[in-house]
PDB file of N, CA and C in Angstrom:
ATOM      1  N   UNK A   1      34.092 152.784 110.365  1.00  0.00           N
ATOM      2  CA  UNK A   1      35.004 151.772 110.871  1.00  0.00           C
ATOM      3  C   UNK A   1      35.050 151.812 112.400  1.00  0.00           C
ATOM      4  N   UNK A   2      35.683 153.219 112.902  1.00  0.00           N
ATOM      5  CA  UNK A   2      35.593 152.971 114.543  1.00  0.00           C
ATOM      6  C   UNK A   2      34.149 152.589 115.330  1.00  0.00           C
ATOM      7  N   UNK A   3      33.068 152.951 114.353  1.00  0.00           N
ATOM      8  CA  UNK A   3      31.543 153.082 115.389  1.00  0.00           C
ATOM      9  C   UNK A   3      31.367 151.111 114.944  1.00  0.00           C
ATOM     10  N   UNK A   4      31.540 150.378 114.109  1.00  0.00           N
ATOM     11  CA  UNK A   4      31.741 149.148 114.095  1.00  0.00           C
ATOM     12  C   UNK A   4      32.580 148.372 114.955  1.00  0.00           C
ATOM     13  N   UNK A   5      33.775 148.902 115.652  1.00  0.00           N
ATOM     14  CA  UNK A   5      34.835 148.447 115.523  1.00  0.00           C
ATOM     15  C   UNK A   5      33.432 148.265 117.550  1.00  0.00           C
ATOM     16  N   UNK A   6      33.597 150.126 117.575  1.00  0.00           N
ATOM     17  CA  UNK A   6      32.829 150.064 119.325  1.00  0.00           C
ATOM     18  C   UNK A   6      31.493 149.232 119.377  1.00  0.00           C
ATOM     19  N   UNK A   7      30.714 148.883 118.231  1.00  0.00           N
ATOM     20  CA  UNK A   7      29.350 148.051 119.015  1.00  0.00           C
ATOM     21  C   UNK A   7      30.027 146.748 119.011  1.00  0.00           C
ATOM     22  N   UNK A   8      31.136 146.191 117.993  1.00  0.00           N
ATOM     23  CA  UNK A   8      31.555 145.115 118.303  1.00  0.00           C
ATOM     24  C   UNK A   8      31.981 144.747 120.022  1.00  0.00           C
ATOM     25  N   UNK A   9      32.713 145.775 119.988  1.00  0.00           N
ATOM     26  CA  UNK A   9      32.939 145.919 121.956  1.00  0.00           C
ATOM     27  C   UNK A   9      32.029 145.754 122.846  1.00  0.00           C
ATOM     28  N   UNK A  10      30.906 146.556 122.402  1.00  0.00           N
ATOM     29  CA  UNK A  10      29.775 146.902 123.076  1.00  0.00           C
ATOM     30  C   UNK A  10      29.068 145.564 123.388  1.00  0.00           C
ATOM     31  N   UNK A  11      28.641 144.906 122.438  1.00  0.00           N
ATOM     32  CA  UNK A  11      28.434 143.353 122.311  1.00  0.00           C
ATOM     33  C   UNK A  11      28.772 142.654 123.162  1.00  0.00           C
ATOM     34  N   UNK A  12      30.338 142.384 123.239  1.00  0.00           N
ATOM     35  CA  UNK A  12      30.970 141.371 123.861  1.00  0.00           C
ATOM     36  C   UNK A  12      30.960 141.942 125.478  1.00  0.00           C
ATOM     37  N   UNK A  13      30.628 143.039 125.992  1.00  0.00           N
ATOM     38  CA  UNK A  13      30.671 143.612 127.133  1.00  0.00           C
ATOM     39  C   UNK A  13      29.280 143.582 127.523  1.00  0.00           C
ATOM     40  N   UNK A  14      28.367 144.079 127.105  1.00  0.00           N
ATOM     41  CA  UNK A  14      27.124 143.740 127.434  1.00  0.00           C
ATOM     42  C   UNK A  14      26.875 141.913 127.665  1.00  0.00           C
ATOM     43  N   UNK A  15      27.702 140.901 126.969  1.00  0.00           N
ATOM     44  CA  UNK A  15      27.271 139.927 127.013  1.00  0.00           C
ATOM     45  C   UNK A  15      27.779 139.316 128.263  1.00  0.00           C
ATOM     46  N   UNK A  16      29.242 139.399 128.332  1.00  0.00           N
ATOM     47  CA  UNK A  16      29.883 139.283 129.683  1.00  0.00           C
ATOM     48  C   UNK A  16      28.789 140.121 131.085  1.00  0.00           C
ATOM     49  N   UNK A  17      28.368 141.104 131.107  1.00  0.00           N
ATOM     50  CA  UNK A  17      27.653 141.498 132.173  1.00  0.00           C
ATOM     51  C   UNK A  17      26.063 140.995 131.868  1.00  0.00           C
ATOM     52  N   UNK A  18      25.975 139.986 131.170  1.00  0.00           N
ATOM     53  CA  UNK A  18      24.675 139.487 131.094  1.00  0.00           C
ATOM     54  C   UNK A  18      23.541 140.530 131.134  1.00  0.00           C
ATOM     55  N   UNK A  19      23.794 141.685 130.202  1.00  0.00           N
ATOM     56  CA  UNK A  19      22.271 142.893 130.066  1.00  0.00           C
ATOM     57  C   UNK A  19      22.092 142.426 128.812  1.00  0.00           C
ATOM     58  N   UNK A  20      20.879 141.485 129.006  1.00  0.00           N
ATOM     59  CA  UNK A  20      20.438 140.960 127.690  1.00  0.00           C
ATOM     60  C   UNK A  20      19.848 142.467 126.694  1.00  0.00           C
ATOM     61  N   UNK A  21      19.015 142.651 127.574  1.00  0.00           N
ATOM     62  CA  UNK A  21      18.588 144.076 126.689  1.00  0.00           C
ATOM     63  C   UNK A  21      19.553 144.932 125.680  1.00  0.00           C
ATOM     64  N   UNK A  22      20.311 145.410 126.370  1.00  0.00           N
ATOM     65  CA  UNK A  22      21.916 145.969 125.917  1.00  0.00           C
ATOM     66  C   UNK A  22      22.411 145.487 125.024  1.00  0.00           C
ATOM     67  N   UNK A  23      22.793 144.219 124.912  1.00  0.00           N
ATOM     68  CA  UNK A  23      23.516 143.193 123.811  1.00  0.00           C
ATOM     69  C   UNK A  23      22.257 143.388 122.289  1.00  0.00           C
ATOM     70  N   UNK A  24      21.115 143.169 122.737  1.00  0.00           N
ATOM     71  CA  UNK A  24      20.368 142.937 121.652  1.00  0.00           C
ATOM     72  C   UNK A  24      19.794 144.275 121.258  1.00  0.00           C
ATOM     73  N   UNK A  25      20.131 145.626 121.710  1.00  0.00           N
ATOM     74  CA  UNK A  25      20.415 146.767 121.204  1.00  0.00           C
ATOM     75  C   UNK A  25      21.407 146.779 120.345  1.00  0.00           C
ATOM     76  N   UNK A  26      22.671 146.636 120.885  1.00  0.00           N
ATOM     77  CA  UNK A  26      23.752 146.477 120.159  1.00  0.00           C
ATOM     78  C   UNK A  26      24.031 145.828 118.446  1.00  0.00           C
ATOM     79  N   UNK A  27      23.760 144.746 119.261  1.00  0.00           N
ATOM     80  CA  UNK A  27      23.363 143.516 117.468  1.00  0.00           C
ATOM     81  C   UNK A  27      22.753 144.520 116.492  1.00  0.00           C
ATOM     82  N   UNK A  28      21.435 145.141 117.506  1.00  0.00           N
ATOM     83  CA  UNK A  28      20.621 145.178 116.381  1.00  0.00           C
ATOM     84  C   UNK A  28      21.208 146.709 115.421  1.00  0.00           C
ATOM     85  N   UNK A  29      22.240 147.489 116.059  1.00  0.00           N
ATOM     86  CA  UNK A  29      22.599 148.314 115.467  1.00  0.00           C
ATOM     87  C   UNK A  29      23.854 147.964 114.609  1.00  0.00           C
ATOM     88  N   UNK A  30      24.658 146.897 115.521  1.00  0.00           N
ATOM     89  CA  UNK A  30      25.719 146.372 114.257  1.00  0.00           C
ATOM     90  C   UNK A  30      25.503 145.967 113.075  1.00  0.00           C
ATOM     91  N   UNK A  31      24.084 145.383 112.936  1.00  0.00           N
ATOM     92  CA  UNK A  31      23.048 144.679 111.953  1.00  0.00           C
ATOM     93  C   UNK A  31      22.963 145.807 110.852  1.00  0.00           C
ATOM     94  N   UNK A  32      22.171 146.748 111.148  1.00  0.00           N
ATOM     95  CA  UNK A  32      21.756 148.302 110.611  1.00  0.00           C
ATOM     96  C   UNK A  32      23.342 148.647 110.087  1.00  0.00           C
ATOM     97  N   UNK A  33      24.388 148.753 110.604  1.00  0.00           N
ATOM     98  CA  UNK A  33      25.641 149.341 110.624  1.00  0.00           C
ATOM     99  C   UNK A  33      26.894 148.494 108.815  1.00  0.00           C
ATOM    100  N   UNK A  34      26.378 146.784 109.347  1.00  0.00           N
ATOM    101  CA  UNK A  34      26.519 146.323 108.252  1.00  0.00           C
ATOM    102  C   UNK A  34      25.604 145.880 106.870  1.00  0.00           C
ATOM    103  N   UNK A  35      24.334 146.288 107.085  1.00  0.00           N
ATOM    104  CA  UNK A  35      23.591 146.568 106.058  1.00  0.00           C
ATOM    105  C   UNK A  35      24.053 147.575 105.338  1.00  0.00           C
ATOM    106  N   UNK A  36      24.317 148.691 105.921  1.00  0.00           N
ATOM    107  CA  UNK A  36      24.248 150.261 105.266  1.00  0.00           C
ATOM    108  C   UNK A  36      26.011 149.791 104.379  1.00  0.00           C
ATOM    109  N   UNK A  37      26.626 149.386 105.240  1.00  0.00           N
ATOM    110  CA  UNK A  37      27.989 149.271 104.304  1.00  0.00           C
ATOM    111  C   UNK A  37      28.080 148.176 103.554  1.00  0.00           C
ATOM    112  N   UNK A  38      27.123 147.424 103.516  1.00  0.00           N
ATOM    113  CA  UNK A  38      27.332 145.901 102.845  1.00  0.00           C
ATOM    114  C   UNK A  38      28.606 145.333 103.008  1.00  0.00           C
ATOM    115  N   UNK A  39      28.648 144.944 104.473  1.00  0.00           N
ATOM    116  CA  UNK A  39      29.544 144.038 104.871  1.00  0.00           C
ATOM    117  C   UNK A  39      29.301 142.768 105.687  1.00  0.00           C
ATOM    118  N   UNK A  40      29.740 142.027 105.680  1.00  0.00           N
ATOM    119  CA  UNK A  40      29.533 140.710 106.969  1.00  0.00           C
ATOM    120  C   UNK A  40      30.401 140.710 108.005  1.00  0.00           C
ATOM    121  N   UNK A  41      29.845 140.074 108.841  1.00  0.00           N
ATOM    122  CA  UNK A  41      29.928 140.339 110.280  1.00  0.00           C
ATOM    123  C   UNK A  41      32.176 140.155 110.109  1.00  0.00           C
ATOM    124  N   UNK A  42      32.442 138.903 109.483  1.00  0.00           N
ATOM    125  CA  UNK A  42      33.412 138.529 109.440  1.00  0.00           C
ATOM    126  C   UNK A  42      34.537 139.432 108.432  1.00  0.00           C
ATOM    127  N   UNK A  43      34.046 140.542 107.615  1.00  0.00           N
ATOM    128  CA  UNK A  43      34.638 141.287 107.511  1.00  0.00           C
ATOM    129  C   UNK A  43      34.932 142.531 107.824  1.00  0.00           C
ATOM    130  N   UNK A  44      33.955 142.985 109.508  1.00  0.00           N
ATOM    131  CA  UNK A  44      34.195 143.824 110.466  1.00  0.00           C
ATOM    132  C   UNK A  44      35.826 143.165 111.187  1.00  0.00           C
ATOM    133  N   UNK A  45      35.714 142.202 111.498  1.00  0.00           N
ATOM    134  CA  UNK A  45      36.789 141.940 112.052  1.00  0.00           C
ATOM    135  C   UNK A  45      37.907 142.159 111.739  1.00  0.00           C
ATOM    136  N   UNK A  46      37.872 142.405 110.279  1.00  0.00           N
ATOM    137  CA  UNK A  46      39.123 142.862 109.345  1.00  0.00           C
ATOM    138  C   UNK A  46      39.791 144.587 108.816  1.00  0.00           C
ATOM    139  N   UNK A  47      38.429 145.058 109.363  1.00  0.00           N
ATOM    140  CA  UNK A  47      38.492 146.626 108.704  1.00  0.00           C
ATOM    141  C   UNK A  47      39.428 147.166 109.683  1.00  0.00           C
TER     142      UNK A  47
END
């Protein structure tokens, strides 16, 4: 829950400082993060 809760952060902060690289690290681990728990993006927002 908290390591979801931080790439969600991570995301929106990398995107604001425009490090494209960074952001699409990020995704790609939130991606990995809600595979492994079988969740959607929209029920991170809820946990």
């Amino acid at each position: 829950k908290g390591t979801i809760h931080h790439l969600l952060k991570a995301v929106e902060l990398f995107e604001k400082t425009e490090d494209e690289f960074m952001a699409k690290n990020a995704k790609s681990l939130l991606k990995d993060c809600l595979k492994e728990f079988n969740l959607t993006a929209e029920e991170c927002q809820t946990l």
